[in-house]
C-alpha atoms as a PDB file:
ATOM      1  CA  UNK A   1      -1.265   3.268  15.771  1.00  0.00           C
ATOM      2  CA  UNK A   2      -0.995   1.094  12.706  1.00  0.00           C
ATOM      3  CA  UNK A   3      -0.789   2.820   9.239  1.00  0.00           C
ATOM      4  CA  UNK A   4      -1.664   0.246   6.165  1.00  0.00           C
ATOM      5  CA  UNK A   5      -1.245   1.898   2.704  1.00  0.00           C
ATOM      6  CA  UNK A   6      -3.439  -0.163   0.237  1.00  0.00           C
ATOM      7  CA  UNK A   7      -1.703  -1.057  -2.800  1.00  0.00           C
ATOM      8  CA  UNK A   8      -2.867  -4.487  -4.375  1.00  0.00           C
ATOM      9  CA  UNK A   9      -5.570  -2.554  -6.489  1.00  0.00           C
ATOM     10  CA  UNK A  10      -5.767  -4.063 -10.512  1.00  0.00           C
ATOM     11  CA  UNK A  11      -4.475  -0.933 -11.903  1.00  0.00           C
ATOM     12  CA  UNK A  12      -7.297  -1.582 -14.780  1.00  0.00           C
ATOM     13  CA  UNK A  13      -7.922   2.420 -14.862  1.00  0.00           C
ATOM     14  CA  UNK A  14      -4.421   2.753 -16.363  1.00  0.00           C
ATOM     15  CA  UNK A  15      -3.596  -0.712 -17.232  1.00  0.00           C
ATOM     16  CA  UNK A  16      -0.810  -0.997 -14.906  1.00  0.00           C
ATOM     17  CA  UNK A  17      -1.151  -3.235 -11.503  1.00  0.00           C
ATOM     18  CA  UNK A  18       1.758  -1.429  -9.865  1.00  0.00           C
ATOM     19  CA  UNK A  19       0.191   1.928 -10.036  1.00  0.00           C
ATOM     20  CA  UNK A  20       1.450   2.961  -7.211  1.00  0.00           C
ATOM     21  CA  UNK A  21       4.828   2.799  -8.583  1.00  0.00           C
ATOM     22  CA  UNK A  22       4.203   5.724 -11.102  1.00  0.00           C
ATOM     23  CA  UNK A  23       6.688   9.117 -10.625  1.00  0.00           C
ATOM     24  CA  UNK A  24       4.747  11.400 -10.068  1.00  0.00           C
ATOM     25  CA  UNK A  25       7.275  14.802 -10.147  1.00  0.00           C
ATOM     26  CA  UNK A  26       9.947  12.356  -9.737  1.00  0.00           C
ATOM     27  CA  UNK A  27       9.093  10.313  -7.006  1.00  0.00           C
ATOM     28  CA  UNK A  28       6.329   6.987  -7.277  1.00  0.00           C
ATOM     29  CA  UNK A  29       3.111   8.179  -5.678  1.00  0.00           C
ATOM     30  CA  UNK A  30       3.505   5.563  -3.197  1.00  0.00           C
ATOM     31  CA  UNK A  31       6.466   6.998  -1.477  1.00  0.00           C
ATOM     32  CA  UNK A  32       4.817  10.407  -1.259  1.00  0.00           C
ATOM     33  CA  UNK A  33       1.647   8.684   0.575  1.00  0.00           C
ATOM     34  CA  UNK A  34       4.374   6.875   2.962  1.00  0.00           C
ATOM     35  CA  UNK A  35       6.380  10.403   3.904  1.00  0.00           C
ATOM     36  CA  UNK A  36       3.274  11.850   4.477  1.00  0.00           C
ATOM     37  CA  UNK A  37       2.771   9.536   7.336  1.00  0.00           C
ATOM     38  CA  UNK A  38       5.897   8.581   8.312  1.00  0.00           C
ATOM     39  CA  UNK A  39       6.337   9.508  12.696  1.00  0.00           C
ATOM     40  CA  UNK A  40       2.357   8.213  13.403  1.00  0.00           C
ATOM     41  CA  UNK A  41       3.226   4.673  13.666  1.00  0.00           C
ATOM     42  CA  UNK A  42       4.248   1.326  12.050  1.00  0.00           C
ATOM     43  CA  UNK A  43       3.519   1.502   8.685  1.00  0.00           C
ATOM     44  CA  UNK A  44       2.669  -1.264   6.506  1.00  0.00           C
ATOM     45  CA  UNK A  45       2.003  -1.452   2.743  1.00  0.00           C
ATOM     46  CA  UNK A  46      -1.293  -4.152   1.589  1.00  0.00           C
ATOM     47  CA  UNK A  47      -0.673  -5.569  -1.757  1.00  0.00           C
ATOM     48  CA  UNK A  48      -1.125  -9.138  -3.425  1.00  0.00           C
ATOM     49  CA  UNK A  49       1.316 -11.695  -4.497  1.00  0.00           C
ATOM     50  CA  UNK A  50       1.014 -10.877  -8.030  1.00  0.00           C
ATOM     51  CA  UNK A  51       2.254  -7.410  -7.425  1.00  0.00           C
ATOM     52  CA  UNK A  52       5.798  -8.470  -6.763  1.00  0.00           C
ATOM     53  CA  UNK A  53       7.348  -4.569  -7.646  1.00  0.00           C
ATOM     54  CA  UNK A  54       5.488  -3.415  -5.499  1.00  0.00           C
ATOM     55  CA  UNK A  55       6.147  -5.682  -2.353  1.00  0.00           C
ATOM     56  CA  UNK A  56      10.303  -5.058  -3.120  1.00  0.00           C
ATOM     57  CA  UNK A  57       9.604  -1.552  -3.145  1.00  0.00           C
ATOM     58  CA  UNK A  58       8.299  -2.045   0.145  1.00  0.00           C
ATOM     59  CA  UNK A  59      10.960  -4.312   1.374  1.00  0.00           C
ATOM     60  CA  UNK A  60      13.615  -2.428  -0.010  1.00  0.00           C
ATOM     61  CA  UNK A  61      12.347   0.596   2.635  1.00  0.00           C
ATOM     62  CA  UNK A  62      11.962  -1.640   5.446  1.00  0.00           C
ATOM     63  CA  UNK A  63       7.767  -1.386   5.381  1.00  0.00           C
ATOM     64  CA  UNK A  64       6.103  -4.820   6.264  1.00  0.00           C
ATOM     65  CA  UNK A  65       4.510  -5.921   3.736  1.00  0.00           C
ATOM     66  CA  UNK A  66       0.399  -7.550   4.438  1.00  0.00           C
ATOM     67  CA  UNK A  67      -0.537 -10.083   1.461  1.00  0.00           C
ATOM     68  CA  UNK A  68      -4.014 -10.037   1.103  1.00  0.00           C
ATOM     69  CA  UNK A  69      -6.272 -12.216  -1.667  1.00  0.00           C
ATOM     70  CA  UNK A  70      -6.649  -9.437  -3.953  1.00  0.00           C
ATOM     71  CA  UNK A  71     -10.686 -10.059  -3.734  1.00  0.00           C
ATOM     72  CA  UNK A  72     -11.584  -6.086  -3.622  1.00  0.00           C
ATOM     73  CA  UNK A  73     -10.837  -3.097  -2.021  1.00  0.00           C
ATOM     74  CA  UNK A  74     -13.545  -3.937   1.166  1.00  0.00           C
ATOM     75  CA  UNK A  75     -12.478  -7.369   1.840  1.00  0.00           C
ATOM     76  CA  UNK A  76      -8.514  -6.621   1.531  1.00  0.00           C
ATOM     77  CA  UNK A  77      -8.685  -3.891   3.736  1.00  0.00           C
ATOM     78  CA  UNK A  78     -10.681  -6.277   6.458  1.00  0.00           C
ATOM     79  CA  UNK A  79      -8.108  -8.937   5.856  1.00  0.00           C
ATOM     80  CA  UNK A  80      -5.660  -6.275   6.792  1.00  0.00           C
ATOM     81  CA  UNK A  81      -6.900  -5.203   9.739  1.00  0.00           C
ATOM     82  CA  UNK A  82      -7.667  -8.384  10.949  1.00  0.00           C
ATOM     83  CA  UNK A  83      -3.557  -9.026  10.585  1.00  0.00           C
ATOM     84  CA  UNK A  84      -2.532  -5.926  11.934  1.00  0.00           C
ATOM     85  CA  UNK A  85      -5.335  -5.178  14.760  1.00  0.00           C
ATOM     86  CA  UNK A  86      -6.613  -1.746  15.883  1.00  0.00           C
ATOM     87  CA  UNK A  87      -6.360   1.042  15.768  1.00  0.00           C
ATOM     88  CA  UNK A  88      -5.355   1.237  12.254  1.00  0.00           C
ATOM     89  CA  UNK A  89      -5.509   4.050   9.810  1.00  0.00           C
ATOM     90  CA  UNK A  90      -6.016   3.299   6.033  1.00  0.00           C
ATOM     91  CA  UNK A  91      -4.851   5.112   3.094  1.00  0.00           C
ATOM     92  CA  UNK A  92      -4.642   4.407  -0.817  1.00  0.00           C
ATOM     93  CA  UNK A  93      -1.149   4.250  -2.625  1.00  0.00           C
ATOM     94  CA  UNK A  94      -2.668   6.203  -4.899  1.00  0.00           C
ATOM     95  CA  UNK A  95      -3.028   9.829  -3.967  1.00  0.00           C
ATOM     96  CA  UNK A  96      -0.175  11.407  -3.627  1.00  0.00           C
ATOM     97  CA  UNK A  97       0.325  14.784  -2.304  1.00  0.00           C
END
């Protein structure tokens, strides 16, 4: 199975576009969201070009890293799965847990 955690959102909610990057407890909510799904498959993280923290975050861990166009939420996550292929599970960067 194919894991893509969506992280190429604007950030306009908190006026930051690498969001995911926050601590949260110590540790940026987008690393909690990968450890909780870390052993179900090949993990990839779904940003855009313009979130370049983000994508050497991901590098940096090894994740592969799926630049989309940054046109929504919808049309990213079809451009991802359209790169990575089924079955794929989705989840935001930004809930950690």
């Amino acid at each position: 199975m194919n894991i893509v955690i969506m992280a190429g959102g604007m950030g306009s909610r908190l006026s930051n576009p690498n969001k995911p990057l926050i601590d949260i407890c110590g540790k940026p909510m987008i690393e909690r969201v990968a450890s909780s799904v870390n052993g179900f498959g090949k993990t990839y993280v779904a940003t855009t070009a313009r979130h370049t923290e983000v994508i050497n975050w991901a590098r940096k861990r090894g994740y592969e890293v799926l630049i989309t166009s940054g046109a929504g939420y919808s049309k990213d996550l079809l451009e991802s799965l359209l790169m990575v292929g089924t079955p794929t599970m989705f989840i935001p960067s930004d809930m950690p847990s």
